[in-house]
C-alpha atoms as a PDB file:
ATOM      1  CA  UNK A   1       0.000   0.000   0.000  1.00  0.00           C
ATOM      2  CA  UNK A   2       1.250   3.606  -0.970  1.00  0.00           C
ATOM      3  CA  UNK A   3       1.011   6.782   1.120  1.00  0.00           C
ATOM      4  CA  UNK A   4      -1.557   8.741  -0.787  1.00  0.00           C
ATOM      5  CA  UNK A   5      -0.735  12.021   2.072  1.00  0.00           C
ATOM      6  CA  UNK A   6       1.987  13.069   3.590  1.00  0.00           C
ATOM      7  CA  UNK A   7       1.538  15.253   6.688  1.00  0.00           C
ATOM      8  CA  UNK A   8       4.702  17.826   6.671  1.00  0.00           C
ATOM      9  CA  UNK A   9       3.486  19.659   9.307  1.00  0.00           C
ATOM     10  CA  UNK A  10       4.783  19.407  13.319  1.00  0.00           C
ATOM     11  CA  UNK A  11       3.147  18.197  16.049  1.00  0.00           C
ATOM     12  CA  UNK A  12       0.762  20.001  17.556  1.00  0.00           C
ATOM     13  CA  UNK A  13      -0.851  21.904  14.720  1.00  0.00           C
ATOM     14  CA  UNK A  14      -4.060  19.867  14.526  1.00  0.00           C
ATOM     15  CA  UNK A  15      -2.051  16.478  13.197  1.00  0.00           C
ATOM     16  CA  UNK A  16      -4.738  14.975  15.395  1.00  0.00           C
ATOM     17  CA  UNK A  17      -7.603  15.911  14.090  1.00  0.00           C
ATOM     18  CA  UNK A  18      -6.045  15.692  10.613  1.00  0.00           C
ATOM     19  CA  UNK A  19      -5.482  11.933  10.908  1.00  0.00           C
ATOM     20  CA  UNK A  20      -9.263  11.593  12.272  1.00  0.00           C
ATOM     21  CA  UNK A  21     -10.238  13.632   9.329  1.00  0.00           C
ATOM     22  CA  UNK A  22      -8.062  11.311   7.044  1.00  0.00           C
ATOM     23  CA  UNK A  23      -9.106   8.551   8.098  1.00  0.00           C
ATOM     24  CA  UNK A  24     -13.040   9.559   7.881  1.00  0.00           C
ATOM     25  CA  UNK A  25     -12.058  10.479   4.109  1.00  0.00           C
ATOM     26  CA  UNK A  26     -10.795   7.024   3.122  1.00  0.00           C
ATOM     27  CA  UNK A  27      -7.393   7.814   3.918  1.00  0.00           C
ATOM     28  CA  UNK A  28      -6.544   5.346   6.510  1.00  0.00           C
ATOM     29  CA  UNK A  29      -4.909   3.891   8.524  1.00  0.00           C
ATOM     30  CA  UNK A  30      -2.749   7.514   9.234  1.00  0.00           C
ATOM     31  CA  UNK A  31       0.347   7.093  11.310  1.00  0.00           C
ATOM     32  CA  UNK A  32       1.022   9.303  13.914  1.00  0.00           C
ATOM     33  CA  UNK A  33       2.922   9.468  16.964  1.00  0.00           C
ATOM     34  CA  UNK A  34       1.074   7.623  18.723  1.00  0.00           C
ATOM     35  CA  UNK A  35       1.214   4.785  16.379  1.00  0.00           C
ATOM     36  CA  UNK A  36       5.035   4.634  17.208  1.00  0.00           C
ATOM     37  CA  UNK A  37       4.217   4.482  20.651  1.00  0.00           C
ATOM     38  CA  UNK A  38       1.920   1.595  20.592  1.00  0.00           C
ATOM     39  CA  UNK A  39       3.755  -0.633  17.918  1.00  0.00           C
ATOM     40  CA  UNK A  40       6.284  -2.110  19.713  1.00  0.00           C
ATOM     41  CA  UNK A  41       9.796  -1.783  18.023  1.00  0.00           C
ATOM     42  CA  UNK A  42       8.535   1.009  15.586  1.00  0.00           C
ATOM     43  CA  UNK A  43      10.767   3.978  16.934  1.00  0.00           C
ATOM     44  CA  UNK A  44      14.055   2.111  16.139  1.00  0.00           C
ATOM     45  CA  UNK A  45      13.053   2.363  12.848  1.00  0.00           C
ATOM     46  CA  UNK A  46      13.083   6.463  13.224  1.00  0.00           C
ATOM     47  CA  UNK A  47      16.586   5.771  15.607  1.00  0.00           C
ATOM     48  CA  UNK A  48      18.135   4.160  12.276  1.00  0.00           C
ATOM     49  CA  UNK A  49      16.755   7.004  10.256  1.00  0.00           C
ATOM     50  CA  UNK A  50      17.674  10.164  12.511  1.00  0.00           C
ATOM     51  CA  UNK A  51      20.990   8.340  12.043  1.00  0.00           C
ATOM     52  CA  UNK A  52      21.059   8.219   8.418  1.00  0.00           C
ATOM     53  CA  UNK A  53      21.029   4.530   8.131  1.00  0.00           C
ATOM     54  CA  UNK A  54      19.118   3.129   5.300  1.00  0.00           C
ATOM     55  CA  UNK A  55      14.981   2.896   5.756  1.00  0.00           C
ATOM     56  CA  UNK A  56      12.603   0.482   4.491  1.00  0.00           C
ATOM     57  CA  UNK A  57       9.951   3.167   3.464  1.00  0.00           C
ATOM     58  CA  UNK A  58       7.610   0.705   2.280  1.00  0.00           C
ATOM     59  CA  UNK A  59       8.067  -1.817   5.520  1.00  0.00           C
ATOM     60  CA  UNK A  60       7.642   1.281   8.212  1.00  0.00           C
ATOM     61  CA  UNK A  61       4.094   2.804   6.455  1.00  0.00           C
ATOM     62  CA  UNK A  62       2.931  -1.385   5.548  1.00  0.00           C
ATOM     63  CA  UNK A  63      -0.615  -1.188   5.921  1.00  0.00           C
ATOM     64  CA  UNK A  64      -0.827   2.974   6.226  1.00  0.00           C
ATOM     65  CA  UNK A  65      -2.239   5.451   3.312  1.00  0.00           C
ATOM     66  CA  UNK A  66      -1.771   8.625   4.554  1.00  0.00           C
ATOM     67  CA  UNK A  67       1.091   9.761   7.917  1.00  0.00           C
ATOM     68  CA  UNK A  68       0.751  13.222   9.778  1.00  0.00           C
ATOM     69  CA  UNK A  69       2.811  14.575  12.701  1.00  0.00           C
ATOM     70  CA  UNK A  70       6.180  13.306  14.059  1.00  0.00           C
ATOM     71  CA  UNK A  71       8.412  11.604  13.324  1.00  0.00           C
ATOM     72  CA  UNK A  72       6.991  11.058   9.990  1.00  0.00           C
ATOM     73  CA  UNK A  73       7.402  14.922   9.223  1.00  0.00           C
ATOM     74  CA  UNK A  74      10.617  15.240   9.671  1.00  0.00           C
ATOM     75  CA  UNK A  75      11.346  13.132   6.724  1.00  0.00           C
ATOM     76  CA  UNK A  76       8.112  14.678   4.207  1.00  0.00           C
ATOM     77  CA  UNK A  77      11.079  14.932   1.769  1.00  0.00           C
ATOM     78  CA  UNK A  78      11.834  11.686   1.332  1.00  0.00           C
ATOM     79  CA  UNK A  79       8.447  10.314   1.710  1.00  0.00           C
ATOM     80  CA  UNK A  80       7.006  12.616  -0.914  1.00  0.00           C
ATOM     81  CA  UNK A  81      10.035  11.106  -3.236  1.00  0.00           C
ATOM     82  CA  UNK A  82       9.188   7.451  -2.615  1.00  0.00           C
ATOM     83  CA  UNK A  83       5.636   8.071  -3.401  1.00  0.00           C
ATOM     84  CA  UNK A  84       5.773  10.474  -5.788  1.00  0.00           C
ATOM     85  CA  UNK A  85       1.907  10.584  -6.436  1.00  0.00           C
ATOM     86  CA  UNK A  86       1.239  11.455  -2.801  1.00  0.00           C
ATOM     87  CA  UNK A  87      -0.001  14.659  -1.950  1.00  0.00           C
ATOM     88  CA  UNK A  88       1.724  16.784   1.110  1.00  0.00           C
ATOM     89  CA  UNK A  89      -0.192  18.612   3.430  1.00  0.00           C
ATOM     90  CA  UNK A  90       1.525  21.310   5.586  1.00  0.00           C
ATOM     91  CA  UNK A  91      -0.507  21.778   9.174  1.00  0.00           C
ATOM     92  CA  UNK A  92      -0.070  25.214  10.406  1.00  0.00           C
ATOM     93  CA  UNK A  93      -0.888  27.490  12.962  1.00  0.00           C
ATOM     94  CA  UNK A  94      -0.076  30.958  15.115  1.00  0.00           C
ATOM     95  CA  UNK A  95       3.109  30.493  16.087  1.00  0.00           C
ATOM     96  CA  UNK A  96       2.830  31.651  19.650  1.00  0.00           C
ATOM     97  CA  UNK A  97      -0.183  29.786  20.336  1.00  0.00           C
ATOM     98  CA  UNK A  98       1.766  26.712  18.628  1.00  0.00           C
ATOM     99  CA  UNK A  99       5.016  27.369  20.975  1.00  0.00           C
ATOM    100  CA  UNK A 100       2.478  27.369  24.582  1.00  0.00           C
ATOM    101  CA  UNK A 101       0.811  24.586  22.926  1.00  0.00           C
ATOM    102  CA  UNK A 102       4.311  22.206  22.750  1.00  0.00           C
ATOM    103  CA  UNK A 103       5.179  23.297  26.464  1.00  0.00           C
ATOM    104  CA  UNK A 104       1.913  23.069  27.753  1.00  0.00           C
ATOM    105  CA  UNK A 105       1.908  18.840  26.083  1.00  0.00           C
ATOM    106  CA  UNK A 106       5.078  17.373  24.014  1.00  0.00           C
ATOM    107  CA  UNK A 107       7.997  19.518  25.348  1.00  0.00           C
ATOM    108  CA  UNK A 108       6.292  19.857  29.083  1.00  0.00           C
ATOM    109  CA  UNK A 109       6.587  17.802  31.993  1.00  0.00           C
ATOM    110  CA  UNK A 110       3.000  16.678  31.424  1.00  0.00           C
ATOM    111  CA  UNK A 111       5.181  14.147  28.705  1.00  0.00           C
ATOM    112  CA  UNK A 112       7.477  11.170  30.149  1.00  0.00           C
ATOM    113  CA  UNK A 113       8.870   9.926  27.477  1.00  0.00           C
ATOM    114  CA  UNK A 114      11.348  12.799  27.023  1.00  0.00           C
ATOM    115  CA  UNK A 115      12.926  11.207  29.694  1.00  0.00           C
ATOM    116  CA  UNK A 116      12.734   7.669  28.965  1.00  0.00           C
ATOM    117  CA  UNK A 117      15.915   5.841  28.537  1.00  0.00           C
ATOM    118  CA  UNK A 118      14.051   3.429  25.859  1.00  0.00           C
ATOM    119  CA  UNK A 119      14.663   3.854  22.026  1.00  0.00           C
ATOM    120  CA  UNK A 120      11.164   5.501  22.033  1.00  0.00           C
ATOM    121  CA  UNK A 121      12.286   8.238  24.434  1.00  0.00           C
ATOM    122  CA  UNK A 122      15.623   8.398  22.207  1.00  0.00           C
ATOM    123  CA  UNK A 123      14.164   9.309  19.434  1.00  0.00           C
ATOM    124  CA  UNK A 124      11.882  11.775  21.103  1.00  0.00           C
ATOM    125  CA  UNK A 125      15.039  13.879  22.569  1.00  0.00           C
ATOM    126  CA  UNK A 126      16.419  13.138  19.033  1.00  0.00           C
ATOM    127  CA  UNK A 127      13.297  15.060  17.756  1.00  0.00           C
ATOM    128  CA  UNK A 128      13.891  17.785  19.646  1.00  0.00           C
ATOM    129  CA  UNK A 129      17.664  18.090  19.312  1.00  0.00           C
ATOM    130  CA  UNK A 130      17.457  17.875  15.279  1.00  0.00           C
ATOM    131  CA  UNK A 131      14.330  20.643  15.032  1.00  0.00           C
ATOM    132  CA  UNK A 132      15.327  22.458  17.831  1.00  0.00           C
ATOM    133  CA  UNK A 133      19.335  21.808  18.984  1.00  0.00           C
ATOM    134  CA  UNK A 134      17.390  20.733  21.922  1.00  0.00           C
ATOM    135  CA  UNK A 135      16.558  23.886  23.455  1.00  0.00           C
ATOM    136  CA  UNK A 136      12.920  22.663  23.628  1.00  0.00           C
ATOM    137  CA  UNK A 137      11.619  25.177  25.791  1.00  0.00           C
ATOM    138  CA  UNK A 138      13.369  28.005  24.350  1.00  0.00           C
ATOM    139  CA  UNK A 139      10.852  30.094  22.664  1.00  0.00           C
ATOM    140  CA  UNK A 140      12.481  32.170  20.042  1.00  0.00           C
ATOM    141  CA  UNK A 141      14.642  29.028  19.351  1.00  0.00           C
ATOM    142  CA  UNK A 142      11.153  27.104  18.666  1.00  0.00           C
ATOM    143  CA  UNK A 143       9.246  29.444  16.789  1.00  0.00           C
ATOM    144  CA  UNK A 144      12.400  30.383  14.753  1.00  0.00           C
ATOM    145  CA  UNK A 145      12.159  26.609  13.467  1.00  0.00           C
ATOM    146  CA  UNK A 146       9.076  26.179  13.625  1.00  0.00           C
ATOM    147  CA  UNK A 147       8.884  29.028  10.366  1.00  0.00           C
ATOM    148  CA  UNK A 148      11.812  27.891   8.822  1.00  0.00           C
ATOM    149  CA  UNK A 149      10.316  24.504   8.465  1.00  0.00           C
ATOM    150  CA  UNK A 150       6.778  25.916   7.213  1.00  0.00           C
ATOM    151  CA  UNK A 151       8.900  27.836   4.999  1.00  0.00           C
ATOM    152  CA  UNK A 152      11.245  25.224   3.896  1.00  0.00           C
ATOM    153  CA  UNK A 153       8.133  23.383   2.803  1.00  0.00           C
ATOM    154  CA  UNK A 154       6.388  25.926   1.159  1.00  0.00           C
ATOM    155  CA  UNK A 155       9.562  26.428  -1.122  1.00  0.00           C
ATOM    156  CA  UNK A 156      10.713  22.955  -1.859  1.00  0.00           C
ATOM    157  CA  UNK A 157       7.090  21.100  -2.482  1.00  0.00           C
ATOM    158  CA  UNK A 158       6.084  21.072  -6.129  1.00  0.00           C
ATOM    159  CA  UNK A 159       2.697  23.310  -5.433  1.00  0.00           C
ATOM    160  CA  UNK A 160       0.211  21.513  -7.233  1.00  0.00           C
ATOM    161  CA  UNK A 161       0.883  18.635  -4.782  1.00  0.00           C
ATOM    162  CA  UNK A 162       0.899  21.303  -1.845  1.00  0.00           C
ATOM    163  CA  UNK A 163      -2.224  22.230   1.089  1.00  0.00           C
ATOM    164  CA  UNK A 164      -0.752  25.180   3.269  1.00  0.00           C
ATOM    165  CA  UNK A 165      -3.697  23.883   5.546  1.00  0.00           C
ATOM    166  CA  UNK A 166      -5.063  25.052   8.948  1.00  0.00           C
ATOM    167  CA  UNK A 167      -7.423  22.669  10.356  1.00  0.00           C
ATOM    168  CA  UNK A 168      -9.558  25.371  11.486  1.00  0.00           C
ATOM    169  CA  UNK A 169     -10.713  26.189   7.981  1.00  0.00           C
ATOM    170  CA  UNK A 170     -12.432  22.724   8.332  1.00  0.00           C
ATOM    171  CA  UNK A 171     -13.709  20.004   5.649  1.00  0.00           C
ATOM    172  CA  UNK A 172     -13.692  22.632   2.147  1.00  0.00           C
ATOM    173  CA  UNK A 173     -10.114  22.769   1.665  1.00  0.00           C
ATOM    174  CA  UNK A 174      -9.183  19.965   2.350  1.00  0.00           C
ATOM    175  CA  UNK A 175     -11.529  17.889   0.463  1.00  0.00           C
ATOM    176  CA  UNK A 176     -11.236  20.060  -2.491  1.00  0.00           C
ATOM    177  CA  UNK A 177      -7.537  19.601  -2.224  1.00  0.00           C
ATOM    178  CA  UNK A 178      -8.005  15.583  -2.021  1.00  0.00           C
ATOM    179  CA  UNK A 179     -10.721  15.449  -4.409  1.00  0.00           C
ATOM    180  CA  UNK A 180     -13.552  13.958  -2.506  1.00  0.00           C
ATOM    181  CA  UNK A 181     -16.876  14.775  -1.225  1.00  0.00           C
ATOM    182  CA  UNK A 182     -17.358  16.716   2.117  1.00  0.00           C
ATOM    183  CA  UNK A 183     -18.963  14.587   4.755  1.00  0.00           C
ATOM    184  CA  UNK A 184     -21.982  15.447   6.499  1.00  0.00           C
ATOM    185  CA  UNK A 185     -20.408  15.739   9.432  1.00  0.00           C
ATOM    186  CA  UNK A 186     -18.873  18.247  11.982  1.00  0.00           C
ATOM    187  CA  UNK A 187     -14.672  18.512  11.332  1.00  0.00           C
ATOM    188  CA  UNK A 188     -12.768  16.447  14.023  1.00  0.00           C
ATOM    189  CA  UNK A 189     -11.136  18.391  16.708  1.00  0.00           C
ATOM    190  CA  UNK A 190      -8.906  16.327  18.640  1.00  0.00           C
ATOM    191  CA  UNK A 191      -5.860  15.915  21.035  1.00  0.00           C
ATOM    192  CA  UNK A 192      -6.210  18.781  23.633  1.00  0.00           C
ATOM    193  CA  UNK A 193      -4.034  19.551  25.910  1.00  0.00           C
ATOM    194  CA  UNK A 194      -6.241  17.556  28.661  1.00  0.00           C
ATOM    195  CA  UNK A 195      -6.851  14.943  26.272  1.00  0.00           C
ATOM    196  CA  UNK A 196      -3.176  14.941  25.442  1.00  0.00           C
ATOM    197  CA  UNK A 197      -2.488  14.483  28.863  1.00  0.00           C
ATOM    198  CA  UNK A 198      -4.804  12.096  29.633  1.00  0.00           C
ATOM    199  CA  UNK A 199      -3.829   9.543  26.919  1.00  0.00           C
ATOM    200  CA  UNK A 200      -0.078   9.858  27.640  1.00  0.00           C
ATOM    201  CA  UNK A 201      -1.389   8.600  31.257  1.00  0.00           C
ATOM    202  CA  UNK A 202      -3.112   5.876  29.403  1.00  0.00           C
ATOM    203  CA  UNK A 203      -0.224   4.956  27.257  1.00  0.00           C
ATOM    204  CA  UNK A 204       2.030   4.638  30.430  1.00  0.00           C
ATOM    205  CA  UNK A 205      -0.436   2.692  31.945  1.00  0.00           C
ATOM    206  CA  UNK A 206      -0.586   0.226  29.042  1.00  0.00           C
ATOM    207  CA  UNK A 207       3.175  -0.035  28.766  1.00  0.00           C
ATOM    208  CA  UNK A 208       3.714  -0.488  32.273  1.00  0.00           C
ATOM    209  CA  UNK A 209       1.215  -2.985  32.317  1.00  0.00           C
ATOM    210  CA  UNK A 210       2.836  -5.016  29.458  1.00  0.00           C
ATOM    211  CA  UNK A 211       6.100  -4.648  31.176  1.00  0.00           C
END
């Protein structure tokens, strides 16, 4: 199975509600972060990767037509070159309300895995330290990356296969953009900052409970 979307946009800039939406479109499964924190073994694939080792595109998305947030946005480049077809949609938002957003969920305490000595909490600090030389809590140092990824992306993507998207603007866009109906439905907003917190509690739970 191809990737028919690529999400190039960070976490925390609706990639939530964009897989949800995704998925409701006939895009799915979308990976997301939280898919490499319930497949067991998935973030050494993103350890080789962030180390420049060699990656089995097709064997990391198996089973997955469409990936949003981290890690997978960090690589959009070389995802939108192995599936050359697939359309690449850049999640935006303000970028203060983006930067209170990461320390309020991702680069907060309220989020245990930047401290975990496990390959999954290796390639979370390796998130930060490649976007942000690791000075995750810095703001200028964020939102100075933050817009020279947007604008990285904006440049390099061939624009007809380009959504500068804000989930905010809803269903229109983005269906227009994918070429399919807009459901009779309300547009998913998802992943809070309580229900962040509350299903990195789960998560934790789950994992502990596994062992």
């Amino acid at each position: 199975m191809a990737l028919a979307v690529i999400g190039a946009g960070f976490g925390r800039t609706g990639t939530m509600s964009l897989k949800i939406a995704l998925e409701q479109l006939g895009f799915g499964p979308c990976y997301h972060m939280v898919d490499v924190i319930r497949t067991p073994g998935a973030a050494q694939h993103w350890l080789t990767a962030a180390e420049g080792g060699p990656m089995a595109w097709d064997k990391v998305f198996a089973g997955y037509q469409s990936a949003v947030d981290w890690p997978a946005c960090d690589y959009w480049r070389e995802l939108a070159a192995h599936w050359p077809a697939a359309k690449i949609i850049l999640t935006t938002r303000d970028a203060e309300s983006w930067f209170r957003s990461t320390q309020d969920t991702i680069h907060g305490p309220a989020n245990p895995f930047n401290d975990d000595p496990s390959p999954l909490g290796r390639m979370i600090r390796g998130i930060g330290m490649r976007n942000f030389a690791g000075r995750t809590d810095d703001r200028a140092a964020c939102i100075a990356a933050f817009e020279r990824h947007n604008a990285a992306v904006r440049r390099e993507a061939p624009a007809d296969r380009l959504l500068d998207y804000r989930v905010a603007d809803g269903w229109e866009p983005l269906c227009r953009f994918l070429g399919v109906p807009v459901p009779d439905a309300p547009f998913p907003k998802a992943n809070t900052t309580e229900e962040f917190i509350r299903e990195v509690r789960n998560m934790v739970a789950a994992r502990d409970a596994a062992g």
